[in-house]
Protein backbone atom coordinates (compact mmCIF):
# COMPACT_ATOMS: atom_id res chain seq x y z
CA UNK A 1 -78.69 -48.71 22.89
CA UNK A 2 -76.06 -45.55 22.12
CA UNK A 3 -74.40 -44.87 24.89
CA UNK A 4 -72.46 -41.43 26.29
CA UNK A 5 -69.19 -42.55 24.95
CA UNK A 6 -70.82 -43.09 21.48
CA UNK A 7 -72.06 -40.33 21.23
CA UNK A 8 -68.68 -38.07 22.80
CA UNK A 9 -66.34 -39.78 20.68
CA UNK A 10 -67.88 -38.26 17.08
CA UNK A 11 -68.25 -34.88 18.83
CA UNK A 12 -64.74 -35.00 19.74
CA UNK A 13 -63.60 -35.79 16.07
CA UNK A 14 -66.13 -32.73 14.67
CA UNK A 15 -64.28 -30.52 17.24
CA UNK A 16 -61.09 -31.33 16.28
CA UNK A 17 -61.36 -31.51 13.16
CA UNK A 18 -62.52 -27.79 12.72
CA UNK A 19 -59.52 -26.63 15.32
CA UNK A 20 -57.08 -28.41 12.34
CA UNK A 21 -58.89 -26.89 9.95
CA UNK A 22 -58.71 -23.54 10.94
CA UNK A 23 -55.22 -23.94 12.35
CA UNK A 24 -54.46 -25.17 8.60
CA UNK A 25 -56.43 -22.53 7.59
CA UNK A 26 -54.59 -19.41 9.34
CA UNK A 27 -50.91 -20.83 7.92
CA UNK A 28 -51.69 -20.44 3.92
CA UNK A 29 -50.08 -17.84 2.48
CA UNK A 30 -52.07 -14.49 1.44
CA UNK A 31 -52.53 -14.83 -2.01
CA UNK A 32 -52.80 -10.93 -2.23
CA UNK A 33 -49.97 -9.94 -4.57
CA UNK A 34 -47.75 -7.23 -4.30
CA UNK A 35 -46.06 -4.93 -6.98
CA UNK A 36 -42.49 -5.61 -7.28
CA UNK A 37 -39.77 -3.26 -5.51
CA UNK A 38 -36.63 -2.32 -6.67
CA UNK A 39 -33.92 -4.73 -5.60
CA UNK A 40 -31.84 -1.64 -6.34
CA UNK A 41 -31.70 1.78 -7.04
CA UNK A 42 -28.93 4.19 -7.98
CA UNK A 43 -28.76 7.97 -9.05
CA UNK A 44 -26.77 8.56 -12.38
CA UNK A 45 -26.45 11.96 -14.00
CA UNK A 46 -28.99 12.35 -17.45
CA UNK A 47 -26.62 11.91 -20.50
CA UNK A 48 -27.95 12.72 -24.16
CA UNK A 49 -29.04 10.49 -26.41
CA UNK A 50 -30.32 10.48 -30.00
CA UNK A 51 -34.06 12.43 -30.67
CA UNK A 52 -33.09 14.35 -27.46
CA UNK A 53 -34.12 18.00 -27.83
CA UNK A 54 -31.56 21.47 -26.78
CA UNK A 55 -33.08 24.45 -26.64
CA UNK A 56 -30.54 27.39 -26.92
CA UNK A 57 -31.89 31.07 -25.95
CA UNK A 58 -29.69 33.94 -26.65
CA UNK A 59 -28.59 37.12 -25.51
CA UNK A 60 -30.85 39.23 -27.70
CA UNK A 61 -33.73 36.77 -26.94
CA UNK A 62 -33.92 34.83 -30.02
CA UNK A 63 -34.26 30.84 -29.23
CA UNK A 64 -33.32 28.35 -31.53
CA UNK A 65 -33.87 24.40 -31.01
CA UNK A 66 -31.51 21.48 -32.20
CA UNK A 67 -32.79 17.77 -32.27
CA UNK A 68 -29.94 15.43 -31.71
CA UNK A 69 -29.38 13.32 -34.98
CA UNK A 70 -28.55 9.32 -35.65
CA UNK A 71 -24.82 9.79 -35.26
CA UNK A 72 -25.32 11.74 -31.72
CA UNK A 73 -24.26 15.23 -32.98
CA UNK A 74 -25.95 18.12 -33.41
CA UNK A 75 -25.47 20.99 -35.75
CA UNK A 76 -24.29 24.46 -34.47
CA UNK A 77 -23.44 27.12 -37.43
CA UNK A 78 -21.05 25.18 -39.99
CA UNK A 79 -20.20 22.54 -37.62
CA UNK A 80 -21.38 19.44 -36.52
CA UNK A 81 -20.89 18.47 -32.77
CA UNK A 82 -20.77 15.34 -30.73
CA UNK A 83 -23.37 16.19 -27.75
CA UNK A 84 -24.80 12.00 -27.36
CA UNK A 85 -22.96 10.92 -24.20
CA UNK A 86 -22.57 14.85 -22.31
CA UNK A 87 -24.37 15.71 -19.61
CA UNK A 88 -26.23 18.98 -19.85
CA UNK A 89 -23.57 20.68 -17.88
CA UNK A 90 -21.48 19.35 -20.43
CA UNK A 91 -23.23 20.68 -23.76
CA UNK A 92 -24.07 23.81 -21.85
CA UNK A 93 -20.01 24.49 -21.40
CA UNK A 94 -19.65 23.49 -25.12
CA UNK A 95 -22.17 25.63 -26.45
CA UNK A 96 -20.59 28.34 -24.77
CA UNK A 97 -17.46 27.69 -25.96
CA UNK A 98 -18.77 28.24 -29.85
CA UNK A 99 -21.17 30.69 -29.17
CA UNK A 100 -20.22 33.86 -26.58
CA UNK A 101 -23.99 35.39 -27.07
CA UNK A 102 -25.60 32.19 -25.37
CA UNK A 103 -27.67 33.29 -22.44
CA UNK A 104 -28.76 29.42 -21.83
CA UNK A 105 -29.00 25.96 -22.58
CA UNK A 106 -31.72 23.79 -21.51
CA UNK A 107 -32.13 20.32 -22.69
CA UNK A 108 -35.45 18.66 -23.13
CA UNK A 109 -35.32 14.94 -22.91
CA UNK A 110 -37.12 13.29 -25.75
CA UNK A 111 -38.30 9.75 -24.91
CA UNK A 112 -38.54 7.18 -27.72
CA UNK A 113 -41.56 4.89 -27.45
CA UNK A 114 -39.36 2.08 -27.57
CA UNK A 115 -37.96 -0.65 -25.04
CA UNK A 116 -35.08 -3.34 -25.37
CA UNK A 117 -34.88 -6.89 -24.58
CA UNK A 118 -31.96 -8.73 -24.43
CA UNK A 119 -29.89 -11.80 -23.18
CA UNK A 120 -31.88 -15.21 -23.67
CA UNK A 121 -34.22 -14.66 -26.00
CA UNK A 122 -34.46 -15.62 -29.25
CA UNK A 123 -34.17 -12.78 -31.16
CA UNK A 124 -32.73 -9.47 -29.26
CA UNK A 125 -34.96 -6.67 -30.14
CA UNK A 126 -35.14 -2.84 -29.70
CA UNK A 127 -39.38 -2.06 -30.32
CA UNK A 128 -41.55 0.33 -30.05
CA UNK A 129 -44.65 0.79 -27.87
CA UNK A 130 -46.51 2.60 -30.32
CA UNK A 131 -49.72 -0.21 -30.75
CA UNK A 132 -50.71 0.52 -27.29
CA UNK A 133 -49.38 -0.92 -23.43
CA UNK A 134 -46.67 -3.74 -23.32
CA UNK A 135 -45.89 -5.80 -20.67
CA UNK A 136 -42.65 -7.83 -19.56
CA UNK A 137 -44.07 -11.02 -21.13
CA UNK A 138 -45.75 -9.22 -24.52
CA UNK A 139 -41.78 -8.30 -25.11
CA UNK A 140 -41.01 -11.29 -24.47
CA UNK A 141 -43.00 -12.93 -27.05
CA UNK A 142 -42.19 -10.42 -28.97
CA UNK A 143 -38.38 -11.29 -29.29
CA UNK A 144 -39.81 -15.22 -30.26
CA UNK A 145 -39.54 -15.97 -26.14
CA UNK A 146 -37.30 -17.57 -24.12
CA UNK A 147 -34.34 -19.47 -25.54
CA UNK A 148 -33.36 -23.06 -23.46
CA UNK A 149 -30.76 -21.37 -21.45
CA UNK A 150 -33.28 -18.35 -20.20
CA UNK A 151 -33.10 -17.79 -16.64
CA UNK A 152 -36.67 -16.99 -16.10
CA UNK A 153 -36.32 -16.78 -12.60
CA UNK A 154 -34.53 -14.07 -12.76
CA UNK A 155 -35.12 -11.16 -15.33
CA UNK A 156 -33.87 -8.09 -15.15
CA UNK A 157 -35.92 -5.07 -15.81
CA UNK A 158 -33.97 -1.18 -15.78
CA UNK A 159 -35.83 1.76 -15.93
CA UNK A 160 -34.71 5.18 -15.64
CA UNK A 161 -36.65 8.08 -14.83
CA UNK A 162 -34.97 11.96 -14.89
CA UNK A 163 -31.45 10.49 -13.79
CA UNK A 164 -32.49 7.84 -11.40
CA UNK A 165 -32.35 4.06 -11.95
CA UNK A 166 -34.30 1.39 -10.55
CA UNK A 167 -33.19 -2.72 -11.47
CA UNK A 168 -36.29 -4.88 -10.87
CA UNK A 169 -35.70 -8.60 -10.81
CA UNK A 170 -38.79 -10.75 -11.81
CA UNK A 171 -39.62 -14.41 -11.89
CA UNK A 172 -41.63 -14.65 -14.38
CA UNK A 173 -41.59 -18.61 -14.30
CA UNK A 174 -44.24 -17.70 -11.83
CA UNK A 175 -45.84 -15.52 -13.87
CA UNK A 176 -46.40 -17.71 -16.72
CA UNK A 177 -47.57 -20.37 -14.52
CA UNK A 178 -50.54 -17.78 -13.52
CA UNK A 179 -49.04 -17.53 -10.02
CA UNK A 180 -48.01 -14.27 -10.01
CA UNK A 181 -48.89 -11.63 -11.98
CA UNK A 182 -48.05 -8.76 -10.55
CA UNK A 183 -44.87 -9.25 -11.58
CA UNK A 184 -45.76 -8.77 -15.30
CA UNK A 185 -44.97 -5.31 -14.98
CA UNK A 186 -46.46 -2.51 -17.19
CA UNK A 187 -43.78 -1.06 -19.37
CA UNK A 188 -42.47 2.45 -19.94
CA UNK A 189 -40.76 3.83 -22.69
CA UNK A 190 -36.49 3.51 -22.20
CA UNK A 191 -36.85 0.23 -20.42
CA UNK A 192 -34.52 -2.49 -20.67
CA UNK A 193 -35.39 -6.20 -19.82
CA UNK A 194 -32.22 -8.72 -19.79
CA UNK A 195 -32.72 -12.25 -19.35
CA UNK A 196 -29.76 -14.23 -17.96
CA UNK A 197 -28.30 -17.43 -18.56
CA UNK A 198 -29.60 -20.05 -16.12
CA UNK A 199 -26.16 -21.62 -15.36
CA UNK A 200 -26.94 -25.43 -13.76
């Protein structure tokens, strides 16, 4: 014969059981990921670089355009001058300087299809973007990976946009271990990812 207790007791166990589950339940973590912020962010003023475009419009309306060359310098009459490094207000005063009929000087920035990785990996590489998107980890591989000292943990990815610049830092241990992916960020032309030294 069952009696009341018998039959209580395994009731009691289903109950609880369900209140740990759902307790359990409730303290997972969300496993919705979230793009990666900036862990800092500065404003710096736009500098030339090679392939960087000035546009020069003159007094008398006539426009003529100069394309920054390898060695930074651009070519104004019979003269060759040193423009990689100056900030617009810079060339603008220097254009000026060699030519009184300037009306202005705009500069058009240029940007290469091409991002940098560096620090600890095997092979530090400048490529270009040109077969289509690349992410943090296609770069990766694509300067032979991670050497044994890589801080993975820890990569460093700057990107600057119109004068301002943002520093991500990823772990991208996590990422490679399918965790989280987010962080396997979509790359733009001018970035630079550095890996650092994991120092034990």
């Amino acid at each position: 014969m069952i009696t009341l207790m018998q039959l209580r007791f395994p009731a009691f166990l289903v109950i609880l059981s369900v209140i740990l589950t759902g307790s359990l339940r409730a303290e997972e973590p969300s496993q919705v990921e979230s793009a990666p912020v900036p862990v800092s962010r500065a404003t710096v003023p736009y500098v030339l670089g090679v392939l960087d475009r000035i546009t020069i419009k003159h007094a008398d309306e006539s426009v003529e355009s100069f394309q920054v060359i390898q060695d930074g310098t651009i070519s104004l009459g019979d003269k060759n001058y040193k423009v990689k490094g100056l900030t617009p207000a810079e060339v603008d005063k220097l254009v000026r300087h060699h030519d009184d009929n300037v009306a202005s000087v705009s500069v058009e920035e240029y940007r290469q299809p091409k991002i940098a990785v560096l620090g600890e990996v095997f092979h530090q590489i400048y490529t270009d973007m040109n077969d289509g998107p690349m992410r943090v980890l296609d770069a990766i591989a694509s300067a032979n990976g991670f050497t044994p000292l890589a801080n993975t943990r820890r990569v460093k990815l700057m990107r600057e946009n119109a004068g301002n610049v943002e520093i991500y830092e990823l772990d991208l241990r996590r990422v490679v271990r399918g965790e989280l992916s987010s962080e396997n960020i979509l790359l733009k032309p001018g970035d630079v990812i550095t890996v650092p030294r994991n120092f034990l």
